[in-house]
PDB file of N, CA and C in Angstrom:
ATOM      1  N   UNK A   1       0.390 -19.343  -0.964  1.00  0.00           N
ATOM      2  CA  UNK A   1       1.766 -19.490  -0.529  1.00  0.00           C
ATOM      3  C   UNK A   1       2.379 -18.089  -0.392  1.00  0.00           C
ATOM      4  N   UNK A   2       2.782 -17.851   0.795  1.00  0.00           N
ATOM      5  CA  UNK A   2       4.036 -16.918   1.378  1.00  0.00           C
ATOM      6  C   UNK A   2       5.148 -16.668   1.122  1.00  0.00           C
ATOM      7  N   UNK A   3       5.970 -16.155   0.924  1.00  0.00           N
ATOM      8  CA  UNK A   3       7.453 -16.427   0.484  1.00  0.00           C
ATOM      9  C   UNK A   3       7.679 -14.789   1.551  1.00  0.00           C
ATOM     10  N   UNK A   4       8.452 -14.939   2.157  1.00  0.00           N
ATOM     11  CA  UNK A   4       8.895 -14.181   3.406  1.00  0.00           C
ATOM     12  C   UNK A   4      10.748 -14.037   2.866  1.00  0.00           C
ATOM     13  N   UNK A   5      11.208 -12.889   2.645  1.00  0.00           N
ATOM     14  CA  UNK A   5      12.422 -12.857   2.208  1.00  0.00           C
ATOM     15  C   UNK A   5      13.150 -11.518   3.029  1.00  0.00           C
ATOM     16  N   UNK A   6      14.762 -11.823   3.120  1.00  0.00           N
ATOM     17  CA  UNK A   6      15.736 -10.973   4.015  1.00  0.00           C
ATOM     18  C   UNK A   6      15.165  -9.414   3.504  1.00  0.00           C
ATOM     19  N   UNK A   7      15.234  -8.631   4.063  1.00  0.00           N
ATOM     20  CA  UNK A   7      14.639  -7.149   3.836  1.00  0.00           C
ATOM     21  C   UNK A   7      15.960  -6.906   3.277  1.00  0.00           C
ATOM     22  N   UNK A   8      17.002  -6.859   4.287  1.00  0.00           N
ATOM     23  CA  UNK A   8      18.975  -6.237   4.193  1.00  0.00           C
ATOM     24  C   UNK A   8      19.501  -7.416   4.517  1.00  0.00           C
ATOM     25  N   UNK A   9      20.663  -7.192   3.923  1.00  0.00           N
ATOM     26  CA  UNK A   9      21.815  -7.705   5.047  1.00  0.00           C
ATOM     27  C   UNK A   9      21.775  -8.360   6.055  1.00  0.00           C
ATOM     28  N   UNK A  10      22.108  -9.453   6.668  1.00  0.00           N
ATOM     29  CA  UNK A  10      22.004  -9.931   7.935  1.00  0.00           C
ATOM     30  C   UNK A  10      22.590 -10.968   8.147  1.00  0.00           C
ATOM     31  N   UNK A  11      22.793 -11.693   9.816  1.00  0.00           N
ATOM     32  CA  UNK A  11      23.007 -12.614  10.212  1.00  0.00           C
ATOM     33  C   UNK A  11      21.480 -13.506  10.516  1.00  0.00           C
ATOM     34  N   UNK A  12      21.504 -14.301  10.678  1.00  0.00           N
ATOM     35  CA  UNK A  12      20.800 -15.384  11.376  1.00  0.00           C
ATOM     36  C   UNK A  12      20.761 -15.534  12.632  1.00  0.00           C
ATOM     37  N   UNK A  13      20.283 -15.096  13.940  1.00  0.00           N
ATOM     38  CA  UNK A  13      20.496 -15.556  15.486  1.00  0.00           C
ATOM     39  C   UNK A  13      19.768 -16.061  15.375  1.00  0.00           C
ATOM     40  N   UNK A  14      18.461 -16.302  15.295  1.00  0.00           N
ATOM     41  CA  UNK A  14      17.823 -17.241  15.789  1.00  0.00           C
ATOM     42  C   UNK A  14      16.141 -17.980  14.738  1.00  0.00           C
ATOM     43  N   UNK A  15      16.249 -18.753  15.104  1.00  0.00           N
ATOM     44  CA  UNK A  15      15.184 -19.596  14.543  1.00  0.00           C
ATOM     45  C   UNK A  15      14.212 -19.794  15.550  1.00  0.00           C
ATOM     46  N   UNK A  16      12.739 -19.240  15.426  1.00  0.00           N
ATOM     47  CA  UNK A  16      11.869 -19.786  16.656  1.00  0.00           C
ATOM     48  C   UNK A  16      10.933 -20.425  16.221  1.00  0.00           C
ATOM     49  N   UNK A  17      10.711 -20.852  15.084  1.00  0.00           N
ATOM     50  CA  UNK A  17       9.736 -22.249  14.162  1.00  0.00           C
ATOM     51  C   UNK A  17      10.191 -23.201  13.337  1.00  0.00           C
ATOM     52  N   UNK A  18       9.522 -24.215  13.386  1.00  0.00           N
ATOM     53  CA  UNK A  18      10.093 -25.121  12.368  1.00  0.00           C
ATOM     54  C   UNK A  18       9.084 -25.875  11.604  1.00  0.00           C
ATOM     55  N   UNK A  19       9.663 -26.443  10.984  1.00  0.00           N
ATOM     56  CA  UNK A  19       9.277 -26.898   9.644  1.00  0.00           C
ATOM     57  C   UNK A  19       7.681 -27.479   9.773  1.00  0.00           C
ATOM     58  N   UNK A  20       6.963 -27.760   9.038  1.00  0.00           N
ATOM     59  CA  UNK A  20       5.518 -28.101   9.615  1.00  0.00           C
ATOM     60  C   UNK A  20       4.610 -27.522  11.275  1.00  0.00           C
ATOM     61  N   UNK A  21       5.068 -26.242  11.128  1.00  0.00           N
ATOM     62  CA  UNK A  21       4.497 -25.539  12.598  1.00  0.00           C
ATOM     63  C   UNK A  21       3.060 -24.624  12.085  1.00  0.00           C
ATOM     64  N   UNK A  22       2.273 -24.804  12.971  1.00  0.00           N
ATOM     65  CA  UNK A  22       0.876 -23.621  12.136  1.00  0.00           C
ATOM     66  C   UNK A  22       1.272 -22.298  13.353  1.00  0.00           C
ATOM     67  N   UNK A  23       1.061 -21.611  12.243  1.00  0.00           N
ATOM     68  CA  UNK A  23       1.611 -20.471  12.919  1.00  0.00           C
ATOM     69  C   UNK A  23       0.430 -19.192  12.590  1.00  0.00           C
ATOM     70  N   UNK A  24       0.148 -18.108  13.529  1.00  0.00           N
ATOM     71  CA  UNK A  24      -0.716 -16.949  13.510  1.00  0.00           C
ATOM     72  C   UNK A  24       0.059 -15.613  12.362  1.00  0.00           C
ATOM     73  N   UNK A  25      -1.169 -14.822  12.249  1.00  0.00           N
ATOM     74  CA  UNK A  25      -0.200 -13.611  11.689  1.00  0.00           C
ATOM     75  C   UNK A  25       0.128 -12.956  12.569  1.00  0.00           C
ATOM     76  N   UNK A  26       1.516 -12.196  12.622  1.00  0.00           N
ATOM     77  CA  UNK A  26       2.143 -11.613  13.266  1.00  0.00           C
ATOM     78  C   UNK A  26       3.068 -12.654  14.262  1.00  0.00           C
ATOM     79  N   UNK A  27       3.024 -14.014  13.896  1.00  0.00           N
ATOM     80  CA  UNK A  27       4.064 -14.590  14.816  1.00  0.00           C
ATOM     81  C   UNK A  27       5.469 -14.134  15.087  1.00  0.00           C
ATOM     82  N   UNK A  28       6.378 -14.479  15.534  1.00  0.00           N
ATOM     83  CA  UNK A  28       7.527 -13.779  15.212  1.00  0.00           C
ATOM     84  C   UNK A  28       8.250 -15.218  14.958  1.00  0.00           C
ATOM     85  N   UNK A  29       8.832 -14.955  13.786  1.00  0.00           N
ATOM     86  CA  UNK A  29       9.381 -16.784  12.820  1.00  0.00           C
ATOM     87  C   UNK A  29      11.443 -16.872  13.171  1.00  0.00           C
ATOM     88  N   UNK A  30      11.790 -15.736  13.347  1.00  0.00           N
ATOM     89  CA  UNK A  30      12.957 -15.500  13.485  1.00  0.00           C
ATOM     90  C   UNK A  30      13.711 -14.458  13.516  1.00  0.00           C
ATOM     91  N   UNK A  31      15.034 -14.117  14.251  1.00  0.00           N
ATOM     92  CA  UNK A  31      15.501 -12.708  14.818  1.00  0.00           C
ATOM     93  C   UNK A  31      16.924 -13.065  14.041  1.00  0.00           C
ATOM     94  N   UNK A  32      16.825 -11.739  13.393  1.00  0.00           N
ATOM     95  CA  UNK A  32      18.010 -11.289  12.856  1.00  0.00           C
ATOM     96  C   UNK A  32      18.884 -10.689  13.090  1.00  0.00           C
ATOM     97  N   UNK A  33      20.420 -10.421  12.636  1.00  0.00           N
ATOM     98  CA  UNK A  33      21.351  -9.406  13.691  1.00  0.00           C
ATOM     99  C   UNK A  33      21.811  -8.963  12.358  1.00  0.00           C
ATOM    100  N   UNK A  34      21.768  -7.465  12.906  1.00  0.00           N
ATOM    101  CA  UNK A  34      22.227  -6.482  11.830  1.00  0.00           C
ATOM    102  C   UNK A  34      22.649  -5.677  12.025  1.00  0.00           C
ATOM    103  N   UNK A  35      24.265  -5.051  12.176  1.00  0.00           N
ATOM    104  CA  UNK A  35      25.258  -3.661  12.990  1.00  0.00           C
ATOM    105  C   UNK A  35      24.959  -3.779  14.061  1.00  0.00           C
ATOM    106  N   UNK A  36      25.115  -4.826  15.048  1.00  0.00           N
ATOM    107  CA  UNK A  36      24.118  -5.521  16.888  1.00  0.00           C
ATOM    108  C   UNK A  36      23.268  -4.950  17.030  1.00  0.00           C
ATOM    109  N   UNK A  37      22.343  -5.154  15.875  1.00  0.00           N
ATOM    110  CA  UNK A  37      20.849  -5.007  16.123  1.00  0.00           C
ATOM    111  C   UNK A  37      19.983  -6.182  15.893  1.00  0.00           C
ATOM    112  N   UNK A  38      19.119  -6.439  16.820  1.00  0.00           N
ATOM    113  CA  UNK A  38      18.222  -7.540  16.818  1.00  0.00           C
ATOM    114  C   UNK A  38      17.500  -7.145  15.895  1.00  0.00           C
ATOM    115  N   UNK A  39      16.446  -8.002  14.835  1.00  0.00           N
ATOM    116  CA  UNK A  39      15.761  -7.510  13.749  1.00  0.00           C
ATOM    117  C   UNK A  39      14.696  -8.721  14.050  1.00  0.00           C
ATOM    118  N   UNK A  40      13.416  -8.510  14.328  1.00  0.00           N
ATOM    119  CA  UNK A  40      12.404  -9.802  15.090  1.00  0.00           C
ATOM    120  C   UNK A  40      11.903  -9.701  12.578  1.00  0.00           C
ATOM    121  N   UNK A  41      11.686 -11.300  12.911  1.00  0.00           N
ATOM    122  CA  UNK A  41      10.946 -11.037  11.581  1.00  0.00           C
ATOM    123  C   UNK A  41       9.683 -12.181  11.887  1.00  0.00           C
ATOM    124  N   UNK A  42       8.842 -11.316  11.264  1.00  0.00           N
ATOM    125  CA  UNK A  42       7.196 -11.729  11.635  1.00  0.00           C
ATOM    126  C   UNK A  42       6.202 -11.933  10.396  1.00  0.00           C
ATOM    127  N   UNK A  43       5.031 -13.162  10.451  1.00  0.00           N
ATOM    128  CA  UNK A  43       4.689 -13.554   9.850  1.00  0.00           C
ATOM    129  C   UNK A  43       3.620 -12.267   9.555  1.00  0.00           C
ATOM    130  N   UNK A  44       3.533 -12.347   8.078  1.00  0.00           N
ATOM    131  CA  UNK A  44       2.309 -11.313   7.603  1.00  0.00           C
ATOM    132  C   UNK A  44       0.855 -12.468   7.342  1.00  0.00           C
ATOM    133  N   UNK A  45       0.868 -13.401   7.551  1.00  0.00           N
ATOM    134  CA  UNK A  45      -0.154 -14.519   7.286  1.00  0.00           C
ATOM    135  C   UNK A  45       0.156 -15.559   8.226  1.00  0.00           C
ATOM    136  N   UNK A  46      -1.566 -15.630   8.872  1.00  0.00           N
ATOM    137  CA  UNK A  46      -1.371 -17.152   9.368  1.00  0.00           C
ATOM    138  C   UNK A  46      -1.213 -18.542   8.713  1.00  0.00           C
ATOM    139  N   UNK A  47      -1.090 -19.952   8.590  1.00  0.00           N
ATOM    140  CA  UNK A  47      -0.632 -20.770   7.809  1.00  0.00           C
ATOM    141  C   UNK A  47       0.151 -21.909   8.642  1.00  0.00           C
ATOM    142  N   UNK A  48       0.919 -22.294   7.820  1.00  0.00           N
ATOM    143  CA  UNK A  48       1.624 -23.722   8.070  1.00  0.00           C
ATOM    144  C   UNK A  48       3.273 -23.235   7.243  1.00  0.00           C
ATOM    145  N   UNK A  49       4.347 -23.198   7.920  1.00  0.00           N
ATOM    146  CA  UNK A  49       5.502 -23.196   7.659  1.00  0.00           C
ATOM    147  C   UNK A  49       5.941 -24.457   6.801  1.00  0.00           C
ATOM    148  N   UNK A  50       5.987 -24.245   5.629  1.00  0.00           N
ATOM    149  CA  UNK A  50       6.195 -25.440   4.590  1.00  0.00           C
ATOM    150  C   UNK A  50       7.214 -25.189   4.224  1.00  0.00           C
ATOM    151  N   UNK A  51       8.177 -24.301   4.978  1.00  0.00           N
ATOM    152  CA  UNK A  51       9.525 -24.328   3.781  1.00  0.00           C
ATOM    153  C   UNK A  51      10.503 -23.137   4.605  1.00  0.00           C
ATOM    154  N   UNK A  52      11.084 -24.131   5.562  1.00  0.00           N
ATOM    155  CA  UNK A  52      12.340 -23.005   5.974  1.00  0.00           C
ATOM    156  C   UNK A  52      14.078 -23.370   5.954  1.00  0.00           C
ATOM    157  N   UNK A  53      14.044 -22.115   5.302  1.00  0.00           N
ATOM    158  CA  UNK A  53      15.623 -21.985   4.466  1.00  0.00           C
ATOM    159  C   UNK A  53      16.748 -21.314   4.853  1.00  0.00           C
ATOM    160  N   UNK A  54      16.561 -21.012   6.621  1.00  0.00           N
ATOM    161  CA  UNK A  54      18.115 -20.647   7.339  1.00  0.00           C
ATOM    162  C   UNK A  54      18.228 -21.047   7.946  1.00  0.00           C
ATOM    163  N   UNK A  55      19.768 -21.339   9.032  1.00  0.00           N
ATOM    164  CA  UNK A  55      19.930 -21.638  10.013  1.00  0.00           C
ATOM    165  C   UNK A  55      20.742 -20.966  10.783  1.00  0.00           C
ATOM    166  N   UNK A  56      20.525 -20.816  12.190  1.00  0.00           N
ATOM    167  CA  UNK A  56      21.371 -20.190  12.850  1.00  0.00           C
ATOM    168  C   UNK A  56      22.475 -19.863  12.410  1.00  0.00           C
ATOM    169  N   UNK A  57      23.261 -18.758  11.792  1.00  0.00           N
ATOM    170  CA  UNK A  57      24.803 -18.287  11.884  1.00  0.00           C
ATOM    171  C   UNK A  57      25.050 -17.754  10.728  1.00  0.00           C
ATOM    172  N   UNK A  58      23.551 -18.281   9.369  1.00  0.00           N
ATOM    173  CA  UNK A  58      23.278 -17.843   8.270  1.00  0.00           C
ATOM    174  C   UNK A  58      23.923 -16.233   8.030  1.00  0.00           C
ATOM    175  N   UNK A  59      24.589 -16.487   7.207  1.00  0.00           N
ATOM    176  CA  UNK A  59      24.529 -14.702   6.790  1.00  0.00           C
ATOM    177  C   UNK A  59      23.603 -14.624   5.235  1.00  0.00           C
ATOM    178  N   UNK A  60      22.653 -13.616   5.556  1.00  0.00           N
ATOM    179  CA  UNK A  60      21.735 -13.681   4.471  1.00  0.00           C
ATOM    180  C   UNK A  60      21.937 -12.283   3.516  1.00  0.00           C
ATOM    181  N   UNK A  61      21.630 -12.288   2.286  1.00  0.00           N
ATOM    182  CA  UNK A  61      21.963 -11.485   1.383  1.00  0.00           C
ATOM    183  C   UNK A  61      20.174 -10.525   1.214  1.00  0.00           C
ATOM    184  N   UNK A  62      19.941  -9.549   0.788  1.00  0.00           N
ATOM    185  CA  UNK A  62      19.093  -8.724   0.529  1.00  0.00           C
ATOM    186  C   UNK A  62      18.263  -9.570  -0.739  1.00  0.00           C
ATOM    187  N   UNK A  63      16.865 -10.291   0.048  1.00  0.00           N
ATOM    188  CA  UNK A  63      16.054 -10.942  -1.402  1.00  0.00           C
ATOM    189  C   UNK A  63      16.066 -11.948  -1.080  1.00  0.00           C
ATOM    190  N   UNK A  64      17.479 -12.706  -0.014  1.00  0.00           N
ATOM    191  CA  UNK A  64      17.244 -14.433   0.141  1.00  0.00           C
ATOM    192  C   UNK A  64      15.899 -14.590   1.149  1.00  0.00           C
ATOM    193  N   UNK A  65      15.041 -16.066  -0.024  1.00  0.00           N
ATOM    194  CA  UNK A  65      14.672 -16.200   0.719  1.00  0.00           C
ATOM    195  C   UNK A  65      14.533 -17.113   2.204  1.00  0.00           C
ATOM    196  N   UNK A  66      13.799 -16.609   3.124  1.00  0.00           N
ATOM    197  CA  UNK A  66      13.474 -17.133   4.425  1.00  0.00           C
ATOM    198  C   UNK A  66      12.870 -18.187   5.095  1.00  0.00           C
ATOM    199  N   UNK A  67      11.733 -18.122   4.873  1.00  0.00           N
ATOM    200  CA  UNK A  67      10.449 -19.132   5.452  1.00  0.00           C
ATOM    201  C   UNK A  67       9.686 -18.824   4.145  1.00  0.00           C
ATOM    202  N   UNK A  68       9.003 -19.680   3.764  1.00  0.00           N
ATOM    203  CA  UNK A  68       7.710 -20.305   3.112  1.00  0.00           C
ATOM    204  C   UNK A  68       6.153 -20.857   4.093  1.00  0.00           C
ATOM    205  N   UNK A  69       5.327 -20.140   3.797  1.00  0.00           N
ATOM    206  CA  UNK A  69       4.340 -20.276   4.466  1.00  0.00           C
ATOM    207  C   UNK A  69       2.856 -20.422   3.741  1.00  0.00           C
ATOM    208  N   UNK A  70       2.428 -21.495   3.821  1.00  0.00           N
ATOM    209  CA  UNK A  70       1.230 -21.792   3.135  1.00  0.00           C
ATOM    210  C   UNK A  70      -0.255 -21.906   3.839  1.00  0.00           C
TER     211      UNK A  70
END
């Protein structure tokens, strides 16, 4: 199991997987906005998305976590 968590600060724009998706390493799982900067965040393991915990508009704190990937 994966646990994929906010690096900084951020918003939520976008979600591009969902819940029970098999996904490659290096997918890109969701884009973040940070000072209008796009922030792509990408899987370090291939797997199965068992556990995702934002949604669009999210403002995320430094440590929350993201996606779960098994």
């Amino acid at each position: 199991m994966t646990e994929i968590r906010a690096e900084m600060v951020a918003n939520v724009w976008q979600v591009l997987v969902e819940e029970g998706e098999a996904i490659a390493a290096g997918a890109q799982l969701l884009v973040l906005e940070s000072m209008k900067m796009e922030i792509p965040v990408e899987s370090p393991v291939s797997g199965t998305v068992t556990g995702l915990h934002v949604v669009p508009g999210q403002v995320l704190a430094e440590g929350d976590l993201i996606v779960v990937v098994e």
